[in-house]
C-alpha atoms as a PDB file:
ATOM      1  CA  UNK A   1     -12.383 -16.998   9.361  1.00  0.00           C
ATOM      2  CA  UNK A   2     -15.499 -15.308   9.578  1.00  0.00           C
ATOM      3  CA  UNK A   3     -18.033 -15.172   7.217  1.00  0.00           C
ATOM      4  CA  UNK A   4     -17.377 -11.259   6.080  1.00  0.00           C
ATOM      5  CA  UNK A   5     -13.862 -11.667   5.635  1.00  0.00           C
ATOM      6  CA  UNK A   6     -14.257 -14.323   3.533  1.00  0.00           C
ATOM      7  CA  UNK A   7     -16.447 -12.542   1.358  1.00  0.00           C
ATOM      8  CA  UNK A   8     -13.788  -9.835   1.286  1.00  0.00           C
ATOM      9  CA  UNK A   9     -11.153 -11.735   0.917  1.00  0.00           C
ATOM     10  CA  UNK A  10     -13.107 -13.239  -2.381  1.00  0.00           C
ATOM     11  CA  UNK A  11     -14.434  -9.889  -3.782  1.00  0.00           C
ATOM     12  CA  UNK A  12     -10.463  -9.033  -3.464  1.00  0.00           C
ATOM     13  CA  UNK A  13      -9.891 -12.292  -5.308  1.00  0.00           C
ATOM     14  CA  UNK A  14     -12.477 -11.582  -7.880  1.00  0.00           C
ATOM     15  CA  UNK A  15     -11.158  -8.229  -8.573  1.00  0.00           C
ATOM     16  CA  UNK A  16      -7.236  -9.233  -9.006  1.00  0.00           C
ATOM     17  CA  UNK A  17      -8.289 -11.891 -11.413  1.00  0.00           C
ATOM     18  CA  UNK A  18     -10.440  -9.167 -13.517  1.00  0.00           C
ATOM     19  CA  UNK A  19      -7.839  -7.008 -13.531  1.00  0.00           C
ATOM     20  CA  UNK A  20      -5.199  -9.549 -14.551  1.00  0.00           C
ATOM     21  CA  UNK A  21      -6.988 -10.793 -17.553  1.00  0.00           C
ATOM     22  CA  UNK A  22      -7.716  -7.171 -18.925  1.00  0.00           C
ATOM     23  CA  UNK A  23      -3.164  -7.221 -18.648  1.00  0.00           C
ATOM     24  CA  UNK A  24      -3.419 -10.266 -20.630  1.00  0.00           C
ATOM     25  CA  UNK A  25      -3.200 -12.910 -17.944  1.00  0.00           C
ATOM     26  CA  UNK A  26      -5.771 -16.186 -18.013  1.00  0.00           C
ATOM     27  CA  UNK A  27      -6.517 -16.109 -13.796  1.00  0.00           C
ATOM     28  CA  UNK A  28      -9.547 -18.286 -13.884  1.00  0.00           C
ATOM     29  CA  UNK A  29      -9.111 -19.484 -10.161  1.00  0.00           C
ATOM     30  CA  UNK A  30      -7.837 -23.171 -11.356  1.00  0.00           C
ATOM     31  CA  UNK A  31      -4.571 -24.682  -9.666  1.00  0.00           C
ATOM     32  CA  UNK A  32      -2.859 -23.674 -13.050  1.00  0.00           C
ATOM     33  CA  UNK A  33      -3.021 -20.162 -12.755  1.00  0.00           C
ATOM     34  CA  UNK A  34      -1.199 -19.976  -9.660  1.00  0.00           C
ATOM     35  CA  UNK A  35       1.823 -20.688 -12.654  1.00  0.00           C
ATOM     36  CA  UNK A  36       0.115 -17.339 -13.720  1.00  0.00           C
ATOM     37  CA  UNK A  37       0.131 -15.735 -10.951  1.00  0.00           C
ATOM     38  CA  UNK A  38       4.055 -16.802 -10.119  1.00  0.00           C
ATOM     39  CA  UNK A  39       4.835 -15.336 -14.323  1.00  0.00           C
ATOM     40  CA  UNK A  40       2.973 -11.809 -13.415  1.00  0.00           C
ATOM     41  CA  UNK A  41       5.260 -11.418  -9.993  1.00  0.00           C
ATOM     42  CA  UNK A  42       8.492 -12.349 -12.330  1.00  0.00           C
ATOM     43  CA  UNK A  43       7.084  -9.693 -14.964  1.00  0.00           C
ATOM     44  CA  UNK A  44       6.138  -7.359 -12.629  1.00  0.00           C
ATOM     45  CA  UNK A  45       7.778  -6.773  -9.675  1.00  0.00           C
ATOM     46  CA  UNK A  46      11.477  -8.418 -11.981  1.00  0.00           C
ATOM     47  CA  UNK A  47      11.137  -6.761 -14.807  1.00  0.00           C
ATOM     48  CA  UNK A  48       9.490  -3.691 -14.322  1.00  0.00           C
ATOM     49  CA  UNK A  49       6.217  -4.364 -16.682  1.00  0.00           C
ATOM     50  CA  UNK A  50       3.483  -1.760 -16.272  1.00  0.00           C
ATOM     51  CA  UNK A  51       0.548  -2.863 -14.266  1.00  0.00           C
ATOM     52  CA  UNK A  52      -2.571  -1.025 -14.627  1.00  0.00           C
ATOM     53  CA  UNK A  53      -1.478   2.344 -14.192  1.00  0.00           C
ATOM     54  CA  UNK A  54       2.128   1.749 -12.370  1.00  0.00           C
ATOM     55  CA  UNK A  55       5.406   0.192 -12.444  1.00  0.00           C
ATOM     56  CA  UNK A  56       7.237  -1.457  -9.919  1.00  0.00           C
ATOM     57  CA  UNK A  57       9.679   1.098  -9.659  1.00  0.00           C
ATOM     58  CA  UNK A  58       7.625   4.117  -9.640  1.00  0.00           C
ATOM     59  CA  UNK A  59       4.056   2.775  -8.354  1.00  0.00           C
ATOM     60  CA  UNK A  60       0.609   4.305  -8.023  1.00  0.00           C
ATOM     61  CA  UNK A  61      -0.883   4.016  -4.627  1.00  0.00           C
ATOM     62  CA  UNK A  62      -3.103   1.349  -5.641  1.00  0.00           C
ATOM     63  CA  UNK A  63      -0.012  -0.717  -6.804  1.00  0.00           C
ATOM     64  CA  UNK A  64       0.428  -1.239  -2.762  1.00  0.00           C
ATOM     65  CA  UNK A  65      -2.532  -3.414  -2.866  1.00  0.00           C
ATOM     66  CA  UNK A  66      -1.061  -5.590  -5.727  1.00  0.00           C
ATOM     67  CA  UNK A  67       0.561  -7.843  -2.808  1.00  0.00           C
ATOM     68  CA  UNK A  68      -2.291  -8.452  -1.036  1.00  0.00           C
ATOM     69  CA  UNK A  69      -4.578  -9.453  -3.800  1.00  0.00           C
ATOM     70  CA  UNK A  70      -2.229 -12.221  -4.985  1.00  0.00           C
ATOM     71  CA  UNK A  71      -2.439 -13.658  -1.627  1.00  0.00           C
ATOM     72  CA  UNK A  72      -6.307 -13.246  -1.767  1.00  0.00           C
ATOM     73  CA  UNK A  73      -6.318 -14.549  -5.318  1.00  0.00           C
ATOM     74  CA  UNK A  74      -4.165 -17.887  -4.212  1.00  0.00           C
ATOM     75  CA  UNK A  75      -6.239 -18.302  -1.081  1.00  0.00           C
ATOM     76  CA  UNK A  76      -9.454 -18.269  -3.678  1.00  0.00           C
ATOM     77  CA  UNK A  77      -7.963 -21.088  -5.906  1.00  0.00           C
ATOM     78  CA  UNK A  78      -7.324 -23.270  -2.509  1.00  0.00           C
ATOM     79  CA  UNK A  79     -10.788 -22.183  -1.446  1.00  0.00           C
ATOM     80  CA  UNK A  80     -12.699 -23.447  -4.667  1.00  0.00           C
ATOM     81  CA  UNK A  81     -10.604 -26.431  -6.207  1.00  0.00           C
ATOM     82  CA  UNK A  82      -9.236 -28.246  -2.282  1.00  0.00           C
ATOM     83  CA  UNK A  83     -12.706 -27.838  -0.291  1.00  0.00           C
ATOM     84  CA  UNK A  84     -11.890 -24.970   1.224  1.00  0.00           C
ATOM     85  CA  UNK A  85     -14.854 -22.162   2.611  1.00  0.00           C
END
């Protein structure tokens, strides 16, 4: 990977986590949250809860990017708690 996507990928990372603990969610990049992480997926894409400023069922156009930020957010725990760069 280079060097700027993995600084992307991390700023990505970075930003799902922020925006996760202002919905109430501890994301703190630790093997644990990836628990987290699985409960906001049940909550959100399952049961409908509001997101920032979309549901599930009727999302915003950022809620597209949801997807990809929980990969980037999972990648980040690997990265920082298995050796990862």
């Amino acid at each position: 990977m280079t060097e700027n996507l993995a600084n992307e990928m991390r700023a990505v990372a970075e930003d799902f986590a922020r925006l996760g603990e202002k919905e109430g969610y501890k994301l703190d990049f630790t093997p644990e949250s990836v628990a987290v992480v699985e409960q906001m997926i049940e909550e959100i894409f399952t049961r409908k809860k509001r997101f920032g400023r979309g549901r599930a069922d009727k999302p915003n156009p950022q809620f597209v990017k949801v997807p990809p930020a929980i990969g980037a957010y999972v990648g980040e725990v690997i990265v920082r708690n298995h050796g990862g760069r």
